[in-house]
Structure formats: structure tokens, C-alpha cells
PDB file of N, CA and C in Angstrom:
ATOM      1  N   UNK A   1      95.827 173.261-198.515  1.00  0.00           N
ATOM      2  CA  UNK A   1      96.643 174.036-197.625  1.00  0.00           C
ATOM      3  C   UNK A   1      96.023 175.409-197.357  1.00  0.00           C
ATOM      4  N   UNK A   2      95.415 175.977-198.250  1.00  0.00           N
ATOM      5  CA  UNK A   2      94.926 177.247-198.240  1.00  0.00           C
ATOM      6  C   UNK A   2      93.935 177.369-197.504  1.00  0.00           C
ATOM      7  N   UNK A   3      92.770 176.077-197.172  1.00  0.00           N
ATOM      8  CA  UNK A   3      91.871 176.074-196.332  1.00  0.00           C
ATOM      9  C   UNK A   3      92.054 175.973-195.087  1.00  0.00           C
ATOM     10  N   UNK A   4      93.108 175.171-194.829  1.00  0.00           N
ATOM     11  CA  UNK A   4      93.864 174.659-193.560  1.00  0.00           C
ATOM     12  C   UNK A   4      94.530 175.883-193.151  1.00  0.00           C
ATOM     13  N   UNK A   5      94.898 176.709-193.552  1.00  0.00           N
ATOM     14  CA  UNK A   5      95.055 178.200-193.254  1.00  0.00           C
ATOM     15  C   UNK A   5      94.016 179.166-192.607  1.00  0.00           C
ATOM     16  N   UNK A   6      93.126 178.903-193.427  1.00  0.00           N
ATOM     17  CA  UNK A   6      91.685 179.842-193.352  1.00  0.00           C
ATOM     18  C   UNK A   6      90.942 179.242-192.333  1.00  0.00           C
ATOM     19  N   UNK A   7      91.030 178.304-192.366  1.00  0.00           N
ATOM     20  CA  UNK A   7      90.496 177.677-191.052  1.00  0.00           C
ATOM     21  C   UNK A   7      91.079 177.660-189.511  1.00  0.00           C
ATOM     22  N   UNK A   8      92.790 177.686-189.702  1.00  0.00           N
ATOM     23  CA  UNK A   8      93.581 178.045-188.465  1.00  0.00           C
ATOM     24  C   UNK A   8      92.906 179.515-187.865  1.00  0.00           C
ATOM     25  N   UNK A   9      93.078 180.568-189.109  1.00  0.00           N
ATOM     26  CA  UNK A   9      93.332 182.103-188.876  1.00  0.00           C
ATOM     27  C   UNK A   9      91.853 181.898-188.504  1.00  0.00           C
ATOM     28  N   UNK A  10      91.018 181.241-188.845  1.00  0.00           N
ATOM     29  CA  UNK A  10      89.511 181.740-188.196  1.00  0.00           C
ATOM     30  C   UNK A  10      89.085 181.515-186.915  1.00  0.00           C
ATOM     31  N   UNK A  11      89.940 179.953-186.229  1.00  0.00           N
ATOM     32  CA  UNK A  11      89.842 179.232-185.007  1.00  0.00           C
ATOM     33  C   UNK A  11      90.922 180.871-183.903  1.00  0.00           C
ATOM     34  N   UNK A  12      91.858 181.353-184.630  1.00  0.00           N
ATOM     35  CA  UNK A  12      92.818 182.314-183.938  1.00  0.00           C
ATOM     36  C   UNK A  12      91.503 182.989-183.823  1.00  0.00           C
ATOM     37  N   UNK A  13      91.029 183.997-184.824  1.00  0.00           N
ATOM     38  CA  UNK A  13      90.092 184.913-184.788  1.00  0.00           C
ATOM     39  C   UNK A  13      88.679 184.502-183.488  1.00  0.00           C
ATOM     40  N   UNK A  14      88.561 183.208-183.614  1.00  0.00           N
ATOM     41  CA  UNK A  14      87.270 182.905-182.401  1.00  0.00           C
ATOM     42  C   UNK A  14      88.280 182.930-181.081  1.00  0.00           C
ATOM     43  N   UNK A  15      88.973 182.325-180.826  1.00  0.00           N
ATOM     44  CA  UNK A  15      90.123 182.360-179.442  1.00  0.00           C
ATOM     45  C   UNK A  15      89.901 183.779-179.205  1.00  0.00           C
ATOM     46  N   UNK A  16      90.727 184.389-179.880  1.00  0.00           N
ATOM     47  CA  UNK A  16      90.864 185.727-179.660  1.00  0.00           C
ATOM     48  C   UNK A  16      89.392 186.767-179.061  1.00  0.00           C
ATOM     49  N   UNK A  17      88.174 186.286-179.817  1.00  0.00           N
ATOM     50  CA  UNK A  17      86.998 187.034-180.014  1.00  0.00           C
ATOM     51  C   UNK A  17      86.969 186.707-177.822  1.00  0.00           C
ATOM     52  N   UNK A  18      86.961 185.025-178.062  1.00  0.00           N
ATOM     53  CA  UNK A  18      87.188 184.643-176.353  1.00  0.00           C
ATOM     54  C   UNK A  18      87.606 185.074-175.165  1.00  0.00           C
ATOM     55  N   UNK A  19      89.115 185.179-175.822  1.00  0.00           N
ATOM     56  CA  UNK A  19      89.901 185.814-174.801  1.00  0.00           C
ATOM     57  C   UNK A  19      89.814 187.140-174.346  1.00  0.00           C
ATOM     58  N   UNK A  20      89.017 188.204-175.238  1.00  0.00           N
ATOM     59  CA  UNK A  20      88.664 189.625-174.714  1.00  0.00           C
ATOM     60  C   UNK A  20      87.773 189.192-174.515  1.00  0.00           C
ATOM     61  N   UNK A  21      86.409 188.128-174.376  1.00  0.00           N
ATOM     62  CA  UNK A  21      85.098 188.617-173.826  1.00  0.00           C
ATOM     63  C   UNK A  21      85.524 188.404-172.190  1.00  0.00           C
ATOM     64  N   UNK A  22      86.351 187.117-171.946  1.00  0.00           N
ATOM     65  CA  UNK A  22      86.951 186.469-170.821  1.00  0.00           C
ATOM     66  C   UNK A  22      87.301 187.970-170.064  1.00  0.00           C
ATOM     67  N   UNK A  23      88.448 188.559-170.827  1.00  0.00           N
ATOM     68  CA  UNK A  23      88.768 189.734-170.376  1.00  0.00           C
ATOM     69  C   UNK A  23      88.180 190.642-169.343  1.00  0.00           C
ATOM     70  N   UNK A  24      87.000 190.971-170.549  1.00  0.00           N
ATOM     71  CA  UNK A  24      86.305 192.440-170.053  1.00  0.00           C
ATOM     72  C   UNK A  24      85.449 191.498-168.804  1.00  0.00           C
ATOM     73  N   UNK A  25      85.039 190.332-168.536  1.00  0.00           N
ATOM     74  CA  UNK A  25      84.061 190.261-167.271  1.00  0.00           C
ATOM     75  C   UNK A  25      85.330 190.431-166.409  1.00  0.00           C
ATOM     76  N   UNK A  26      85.749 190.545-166.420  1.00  0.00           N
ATOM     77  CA  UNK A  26      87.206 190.660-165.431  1.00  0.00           C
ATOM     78  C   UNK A  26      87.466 192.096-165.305  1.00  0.00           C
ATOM     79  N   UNK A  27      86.969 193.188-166.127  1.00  0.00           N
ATOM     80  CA  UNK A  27      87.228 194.387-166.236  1.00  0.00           C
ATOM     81  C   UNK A  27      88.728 195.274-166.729  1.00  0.00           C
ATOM     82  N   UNK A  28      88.962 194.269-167.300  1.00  0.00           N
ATOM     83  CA  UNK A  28      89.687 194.929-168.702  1.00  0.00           C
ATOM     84  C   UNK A  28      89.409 194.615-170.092  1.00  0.00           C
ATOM     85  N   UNK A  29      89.628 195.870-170.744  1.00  0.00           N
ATOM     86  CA  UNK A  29      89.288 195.788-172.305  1.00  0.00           C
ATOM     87  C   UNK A  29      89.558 195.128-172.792  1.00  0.00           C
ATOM     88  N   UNK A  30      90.905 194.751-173.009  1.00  0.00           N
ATOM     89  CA  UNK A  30      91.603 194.152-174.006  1.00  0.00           C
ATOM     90  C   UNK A  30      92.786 193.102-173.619  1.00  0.00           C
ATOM     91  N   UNK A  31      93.500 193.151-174.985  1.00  0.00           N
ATOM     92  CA  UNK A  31      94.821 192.513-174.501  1.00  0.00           C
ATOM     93  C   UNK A  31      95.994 193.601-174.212  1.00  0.00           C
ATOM     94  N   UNK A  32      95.563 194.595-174.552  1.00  0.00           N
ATOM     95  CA  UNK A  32      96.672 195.849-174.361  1.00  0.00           C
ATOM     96  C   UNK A  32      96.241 196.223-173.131  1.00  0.00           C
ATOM     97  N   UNK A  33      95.429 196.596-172.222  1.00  0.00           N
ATOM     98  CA  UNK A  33      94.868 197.000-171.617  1.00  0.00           C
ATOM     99  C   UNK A  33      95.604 195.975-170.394  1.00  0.00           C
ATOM    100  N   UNK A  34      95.429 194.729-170.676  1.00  0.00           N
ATOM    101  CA  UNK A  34      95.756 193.945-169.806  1.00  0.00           C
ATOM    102  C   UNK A  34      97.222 193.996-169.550  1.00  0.00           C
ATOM    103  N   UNK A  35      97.832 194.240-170.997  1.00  0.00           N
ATOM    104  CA  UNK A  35      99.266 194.532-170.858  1.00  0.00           C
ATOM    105  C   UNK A  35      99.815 195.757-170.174  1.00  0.00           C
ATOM    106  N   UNK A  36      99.585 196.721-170.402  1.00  0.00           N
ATOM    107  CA  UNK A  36      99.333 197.936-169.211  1.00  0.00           C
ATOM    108  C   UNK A  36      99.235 197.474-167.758  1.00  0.00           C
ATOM    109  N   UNK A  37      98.240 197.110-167.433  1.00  0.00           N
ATOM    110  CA  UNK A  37      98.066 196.547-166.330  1.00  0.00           C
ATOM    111  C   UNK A  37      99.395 195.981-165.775  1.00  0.00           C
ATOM    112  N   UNK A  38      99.881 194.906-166.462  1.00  0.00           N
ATOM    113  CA  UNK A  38     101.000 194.454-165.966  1.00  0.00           C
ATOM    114  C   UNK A  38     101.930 195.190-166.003  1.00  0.00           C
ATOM    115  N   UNK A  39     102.332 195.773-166.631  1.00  0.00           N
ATOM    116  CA  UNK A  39     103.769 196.626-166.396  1.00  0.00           C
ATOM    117  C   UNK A  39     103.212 197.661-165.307  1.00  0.00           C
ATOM    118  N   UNK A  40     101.812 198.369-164.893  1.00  0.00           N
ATOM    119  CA  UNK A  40     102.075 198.881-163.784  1.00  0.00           C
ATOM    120  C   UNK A  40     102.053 198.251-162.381  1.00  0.00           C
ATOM    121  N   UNK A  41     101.516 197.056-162.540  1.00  0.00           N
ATOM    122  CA  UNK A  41     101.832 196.310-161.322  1.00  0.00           C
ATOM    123  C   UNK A  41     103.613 195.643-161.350  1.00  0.00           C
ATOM    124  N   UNK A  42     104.036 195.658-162.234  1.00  0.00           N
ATOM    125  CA  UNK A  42     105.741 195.301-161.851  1.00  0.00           C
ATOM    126  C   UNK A  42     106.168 196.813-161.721  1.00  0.00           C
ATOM    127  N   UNK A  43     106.029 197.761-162.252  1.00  0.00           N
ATOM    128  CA  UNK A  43     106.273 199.154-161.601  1.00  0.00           C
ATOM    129  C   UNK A  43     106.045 199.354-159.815  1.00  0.00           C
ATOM    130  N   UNK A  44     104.623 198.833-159.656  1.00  0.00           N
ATOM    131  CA  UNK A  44     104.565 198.984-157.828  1.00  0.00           C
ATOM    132  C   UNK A  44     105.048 198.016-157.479  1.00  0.00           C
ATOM    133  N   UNK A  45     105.132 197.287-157.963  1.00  0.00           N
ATOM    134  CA  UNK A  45     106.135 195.853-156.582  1.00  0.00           C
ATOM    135  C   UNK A  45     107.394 195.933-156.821  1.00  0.00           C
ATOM    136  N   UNK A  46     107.649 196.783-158.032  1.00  0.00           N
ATOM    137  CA  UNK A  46     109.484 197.304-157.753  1.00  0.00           C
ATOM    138  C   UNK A  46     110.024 198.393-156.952  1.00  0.00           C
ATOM    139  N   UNK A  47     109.159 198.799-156.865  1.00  0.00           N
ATOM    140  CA  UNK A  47     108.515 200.076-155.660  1.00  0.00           C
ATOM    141  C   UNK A  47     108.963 199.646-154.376  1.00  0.00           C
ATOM    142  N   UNK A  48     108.232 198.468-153.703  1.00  0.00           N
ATOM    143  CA  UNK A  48     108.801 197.635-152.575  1.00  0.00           C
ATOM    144  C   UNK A  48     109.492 196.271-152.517  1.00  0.00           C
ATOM    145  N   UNK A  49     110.781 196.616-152.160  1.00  0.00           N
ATOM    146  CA  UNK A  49     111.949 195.398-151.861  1.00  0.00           C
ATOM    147  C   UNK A  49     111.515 194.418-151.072  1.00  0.00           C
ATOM    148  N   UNK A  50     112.324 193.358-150.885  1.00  0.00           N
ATOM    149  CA  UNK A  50     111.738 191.886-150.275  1.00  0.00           C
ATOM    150  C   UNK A  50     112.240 192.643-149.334  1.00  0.00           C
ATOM    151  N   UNK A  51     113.348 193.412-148.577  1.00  0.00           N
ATOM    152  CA  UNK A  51     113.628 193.731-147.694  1.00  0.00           C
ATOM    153  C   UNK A  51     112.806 194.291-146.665  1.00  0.00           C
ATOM    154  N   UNK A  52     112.177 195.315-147.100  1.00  0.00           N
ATOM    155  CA  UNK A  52     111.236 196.155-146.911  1.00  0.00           C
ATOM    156  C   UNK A  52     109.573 194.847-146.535  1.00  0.00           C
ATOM    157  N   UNK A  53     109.677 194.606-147.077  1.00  0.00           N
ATOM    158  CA  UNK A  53     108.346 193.343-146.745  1.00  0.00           C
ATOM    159  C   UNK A  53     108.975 192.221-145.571  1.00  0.00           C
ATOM    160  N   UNK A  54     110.391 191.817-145.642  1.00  0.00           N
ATOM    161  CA  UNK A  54     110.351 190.974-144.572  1.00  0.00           C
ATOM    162  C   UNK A  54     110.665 191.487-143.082  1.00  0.00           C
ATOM    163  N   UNK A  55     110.939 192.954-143.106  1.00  0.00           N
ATOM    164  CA  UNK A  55     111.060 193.584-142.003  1.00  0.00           C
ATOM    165  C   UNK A  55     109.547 193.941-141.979  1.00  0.00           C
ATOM    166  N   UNK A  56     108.722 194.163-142.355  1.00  0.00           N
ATOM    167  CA  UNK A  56     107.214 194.449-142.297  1.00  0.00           C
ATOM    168  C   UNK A  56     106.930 192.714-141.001  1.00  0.00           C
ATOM    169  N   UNK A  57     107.003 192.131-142.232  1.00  0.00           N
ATOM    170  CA  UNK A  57     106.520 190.468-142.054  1.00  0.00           C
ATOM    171  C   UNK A  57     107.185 190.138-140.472  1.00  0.00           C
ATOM    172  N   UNK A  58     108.066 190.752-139.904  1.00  0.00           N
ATOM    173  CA  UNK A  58     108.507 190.353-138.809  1.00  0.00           C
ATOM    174  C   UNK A  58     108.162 191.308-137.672  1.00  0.00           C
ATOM    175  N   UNK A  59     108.482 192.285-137.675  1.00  0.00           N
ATOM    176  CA  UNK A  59     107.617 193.395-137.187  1.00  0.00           C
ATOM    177  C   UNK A  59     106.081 192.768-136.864  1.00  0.00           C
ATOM    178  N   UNK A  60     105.528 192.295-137.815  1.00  0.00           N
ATOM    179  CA  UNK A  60     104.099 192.064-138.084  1.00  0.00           C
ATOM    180  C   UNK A  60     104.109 190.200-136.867  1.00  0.00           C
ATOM    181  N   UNK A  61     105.062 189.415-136.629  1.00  0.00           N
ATOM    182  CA  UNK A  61     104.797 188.570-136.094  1.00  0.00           C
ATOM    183  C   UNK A  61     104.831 188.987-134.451  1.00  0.00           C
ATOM    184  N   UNK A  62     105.975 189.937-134.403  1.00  0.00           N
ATOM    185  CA  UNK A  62     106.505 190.234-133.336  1.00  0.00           C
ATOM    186  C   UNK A  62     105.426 190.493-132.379  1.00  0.00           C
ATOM    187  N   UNK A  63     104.575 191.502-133.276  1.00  0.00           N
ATOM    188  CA  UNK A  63     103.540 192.215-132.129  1.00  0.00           C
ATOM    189  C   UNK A  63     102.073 191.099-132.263  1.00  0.00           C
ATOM    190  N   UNK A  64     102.079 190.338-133.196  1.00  0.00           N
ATOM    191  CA  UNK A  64     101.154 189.209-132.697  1.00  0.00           C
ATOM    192  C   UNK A  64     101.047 188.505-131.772  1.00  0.00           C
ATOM    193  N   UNK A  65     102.954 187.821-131.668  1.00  0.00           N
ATOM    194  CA  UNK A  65     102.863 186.742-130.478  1.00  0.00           C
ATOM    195  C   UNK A  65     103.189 187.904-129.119  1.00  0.00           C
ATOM    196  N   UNK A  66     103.621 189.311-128.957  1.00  0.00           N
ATOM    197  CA  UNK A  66     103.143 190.264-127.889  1.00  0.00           C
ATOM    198  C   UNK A  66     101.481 190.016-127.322  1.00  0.00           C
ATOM    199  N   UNK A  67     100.434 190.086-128.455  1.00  0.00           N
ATOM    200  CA  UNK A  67      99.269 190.550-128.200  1.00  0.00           C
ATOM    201  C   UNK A  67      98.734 189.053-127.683  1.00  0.00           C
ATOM    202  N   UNK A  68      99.198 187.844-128.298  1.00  0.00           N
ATOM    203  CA  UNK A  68      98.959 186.898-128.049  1.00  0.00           C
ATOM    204  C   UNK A  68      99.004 186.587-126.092  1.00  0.00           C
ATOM    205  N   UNK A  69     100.374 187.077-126.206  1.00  0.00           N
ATOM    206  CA  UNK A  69     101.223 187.594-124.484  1.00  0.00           C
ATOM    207  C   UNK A  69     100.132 187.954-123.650  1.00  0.00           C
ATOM    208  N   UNK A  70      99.594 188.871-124.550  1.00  0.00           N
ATOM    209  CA  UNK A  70      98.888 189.908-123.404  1.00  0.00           C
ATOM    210  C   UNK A  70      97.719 189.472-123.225  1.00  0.00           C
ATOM    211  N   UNK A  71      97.270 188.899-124.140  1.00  0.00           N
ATOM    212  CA  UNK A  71      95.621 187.985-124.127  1.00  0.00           C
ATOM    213  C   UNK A  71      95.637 186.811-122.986  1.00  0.00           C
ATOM    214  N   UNK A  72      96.960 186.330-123.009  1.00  0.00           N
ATOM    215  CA  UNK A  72      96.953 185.525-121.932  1.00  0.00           C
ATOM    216  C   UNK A  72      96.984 185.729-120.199  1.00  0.00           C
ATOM    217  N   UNK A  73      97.700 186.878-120.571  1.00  0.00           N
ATOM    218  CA  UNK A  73      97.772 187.724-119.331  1.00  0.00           C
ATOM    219  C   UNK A  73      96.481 188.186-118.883  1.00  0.00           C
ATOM    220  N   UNK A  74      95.762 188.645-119.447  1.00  0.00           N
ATOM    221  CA  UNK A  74      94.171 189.231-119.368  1.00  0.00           C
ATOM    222  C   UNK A  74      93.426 187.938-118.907  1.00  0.00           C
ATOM    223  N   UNK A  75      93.114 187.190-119.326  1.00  0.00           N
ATOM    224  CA  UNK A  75      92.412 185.667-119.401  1.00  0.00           C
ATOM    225  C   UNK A  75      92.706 185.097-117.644  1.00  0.00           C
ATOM    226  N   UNK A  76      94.122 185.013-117.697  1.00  0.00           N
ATOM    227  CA  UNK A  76      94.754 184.669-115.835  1.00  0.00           C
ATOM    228  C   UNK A  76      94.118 186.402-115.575  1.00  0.00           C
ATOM    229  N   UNK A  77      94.338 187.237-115.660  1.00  0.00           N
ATOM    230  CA  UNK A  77      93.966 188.291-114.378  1.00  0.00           C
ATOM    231  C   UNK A  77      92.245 188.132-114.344  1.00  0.00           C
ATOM    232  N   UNK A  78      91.539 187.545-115.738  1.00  0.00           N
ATOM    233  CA  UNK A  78      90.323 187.212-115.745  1.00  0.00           C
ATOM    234  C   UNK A  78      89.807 186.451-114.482  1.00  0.00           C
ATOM    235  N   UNK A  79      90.922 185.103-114.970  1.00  0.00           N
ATOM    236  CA  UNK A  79      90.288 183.948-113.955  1.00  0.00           C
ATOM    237  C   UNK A  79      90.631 184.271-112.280  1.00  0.00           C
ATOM    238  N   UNK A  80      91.572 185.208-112.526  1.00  0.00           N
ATOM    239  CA  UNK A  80      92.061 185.809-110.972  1.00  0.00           C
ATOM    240  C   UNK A  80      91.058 186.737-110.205  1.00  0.00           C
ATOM    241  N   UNK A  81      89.966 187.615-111.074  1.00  0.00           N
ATOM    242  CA  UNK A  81      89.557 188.329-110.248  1.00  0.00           C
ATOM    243  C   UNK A  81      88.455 187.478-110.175  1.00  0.00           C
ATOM    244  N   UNK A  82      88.073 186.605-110.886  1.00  0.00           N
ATOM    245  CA  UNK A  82      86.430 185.751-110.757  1.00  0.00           C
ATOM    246  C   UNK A  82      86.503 184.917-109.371  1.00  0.00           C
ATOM    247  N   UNK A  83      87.571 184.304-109.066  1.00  0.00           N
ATOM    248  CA  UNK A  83      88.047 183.608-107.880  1.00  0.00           C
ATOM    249  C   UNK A  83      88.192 184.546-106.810  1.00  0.00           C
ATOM    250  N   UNK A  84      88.582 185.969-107.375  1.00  0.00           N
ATOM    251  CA  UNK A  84      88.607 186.439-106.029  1.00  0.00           C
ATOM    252  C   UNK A  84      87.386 186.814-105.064  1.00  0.00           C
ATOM    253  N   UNK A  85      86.834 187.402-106.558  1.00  0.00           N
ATOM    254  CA  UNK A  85      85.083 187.516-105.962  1.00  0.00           C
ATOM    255  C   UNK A  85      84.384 186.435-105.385  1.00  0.00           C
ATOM    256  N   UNK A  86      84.522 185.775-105.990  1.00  0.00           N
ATOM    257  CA  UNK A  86      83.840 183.945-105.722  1.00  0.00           C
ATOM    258  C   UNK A  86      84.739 183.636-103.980  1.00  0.00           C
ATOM    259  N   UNK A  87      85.473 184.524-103.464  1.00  0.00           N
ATOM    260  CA  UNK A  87      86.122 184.286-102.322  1.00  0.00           C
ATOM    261  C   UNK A  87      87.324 182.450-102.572  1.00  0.00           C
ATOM    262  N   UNK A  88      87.552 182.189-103.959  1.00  0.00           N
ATOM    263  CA  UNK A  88      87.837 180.810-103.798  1.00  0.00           C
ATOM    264  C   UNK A  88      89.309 181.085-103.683  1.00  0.00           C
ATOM    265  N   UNK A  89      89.936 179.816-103.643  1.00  0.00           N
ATOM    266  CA  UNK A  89      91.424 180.517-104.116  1.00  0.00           C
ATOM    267  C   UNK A  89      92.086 180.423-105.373  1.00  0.00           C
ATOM    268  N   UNK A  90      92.516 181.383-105.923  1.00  0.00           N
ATOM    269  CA  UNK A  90      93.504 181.425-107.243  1.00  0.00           C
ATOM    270  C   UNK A  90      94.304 180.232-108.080  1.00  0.00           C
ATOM    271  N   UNK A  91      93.833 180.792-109.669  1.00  0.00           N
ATOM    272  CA  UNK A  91      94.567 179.846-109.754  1.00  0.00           C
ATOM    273  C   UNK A  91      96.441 179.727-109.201  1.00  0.00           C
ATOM    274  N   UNK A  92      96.926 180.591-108.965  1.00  0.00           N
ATOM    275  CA  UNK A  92      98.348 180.307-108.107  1.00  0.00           C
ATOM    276  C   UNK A  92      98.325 179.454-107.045  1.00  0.00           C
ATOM    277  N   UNK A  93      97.004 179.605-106.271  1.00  0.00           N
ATOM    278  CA  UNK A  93      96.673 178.841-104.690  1.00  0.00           C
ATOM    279  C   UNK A  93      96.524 177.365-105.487  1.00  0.00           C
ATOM    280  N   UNK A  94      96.336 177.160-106.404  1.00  0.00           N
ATOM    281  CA  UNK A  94      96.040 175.795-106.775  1.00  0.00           C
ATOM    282  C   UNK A  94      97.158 175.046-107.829  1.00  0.00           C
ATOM    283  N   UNK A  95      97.919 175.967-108.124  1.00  0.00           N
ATOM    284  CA  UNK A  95      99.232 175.320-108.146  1.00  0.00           C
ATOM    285  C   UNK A  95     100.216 175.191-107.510  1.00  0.00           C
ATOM    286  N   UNK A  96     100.853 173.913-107.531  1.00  0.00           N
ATOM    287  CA  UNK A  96     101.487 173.109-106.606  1.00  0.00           C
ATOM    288  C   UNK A  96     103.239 173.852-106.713  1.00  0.00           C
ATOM    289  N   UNK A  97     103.221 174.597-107.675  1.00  0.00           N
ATOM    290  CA  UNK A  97     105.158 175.028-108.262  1.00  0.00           C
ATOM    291  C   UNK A  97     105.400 175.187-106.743  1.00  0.00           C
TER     292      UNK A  97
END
């Protein structure tokens, strides 16, 4: 039993030796270090509410499918002035609505 001990606590002791080398290529020291880490990242994301992010997140679609709008708009006034130069007729002249 006593070996089976000494042998657990030594397999802990290599894990452990592991888990900080794992660590530091990651650029933290330790396991405290890492623990730090985490409590200041739940400090900043308690900082900002889901509220606050899904009014971001919508805001943020809003003016995509705008710009999306406007890209399309650009693209037809594109193909509008190439036809006009080209003397051909528009794409409007070539739809039937």
C-alpha cells in the first residue's frame, strides 16, 4: 500500500510537472497564474450584459444588410452607367415589369 501511494503521489508530481510546462507555452506560469487569469476574465465579461451584446449584435446586422442594400444599388447604377456609355439600353429597358 505504501508503494501504491508513492507511486500515485509521483505519477501526481509528473502530471503536474506537465501541466505547467503545457501552461507556460501558452504563456502562463502556473496554475495560480492561470487561476488569476480566470477570475479576471469573469470580472470583464461581467462588465458586459447579454443585453448590451445583443443590442450590439443587432445594430451590427442592421447596418450589414443596409451596406449589403447599398452594394446592390452601386452594382445596378454600375451596370446603368456602362449601358449608358455603350449607348445600349438599361437594364430597366430590358425588363419587361
Amino acid at each position: 500500500m505504501t508503494n501504491d501511494f508513492a507511486r500515485e503521489a509521483e505519477e501526481l508530481a509528473r502530471y503536474y510537472s506537465e501541466l505547467v510546462r503545457r501552461l507556460a507555452q501558452n504563456g502562463v506560469r502556473d496554475v495560480a497564474d492561470l487561476l488569476a487569469l480566470h477570475e479576471r476574465l469573469n470580472r470583464a465579461l461581467a462588465a458586459v450584459s447579454q443585453q448590451e451584446i445583443g443590442w450590439a449584435t443587432e445594430q451590427t446586422q442592421r447596418l450589414v444588410a443596409d451596406l449589403v442594400r447599398m452594394s446592390a444599388n452601386l452594382e445596378a447604377l454600375r451596370l446603368l452607367k456602362e449601358s449608358l456609355e455603350r449607348g445600349a439600353p438599361g437594364p430597366a429597358a430590358r425588363d419587361p415589369r
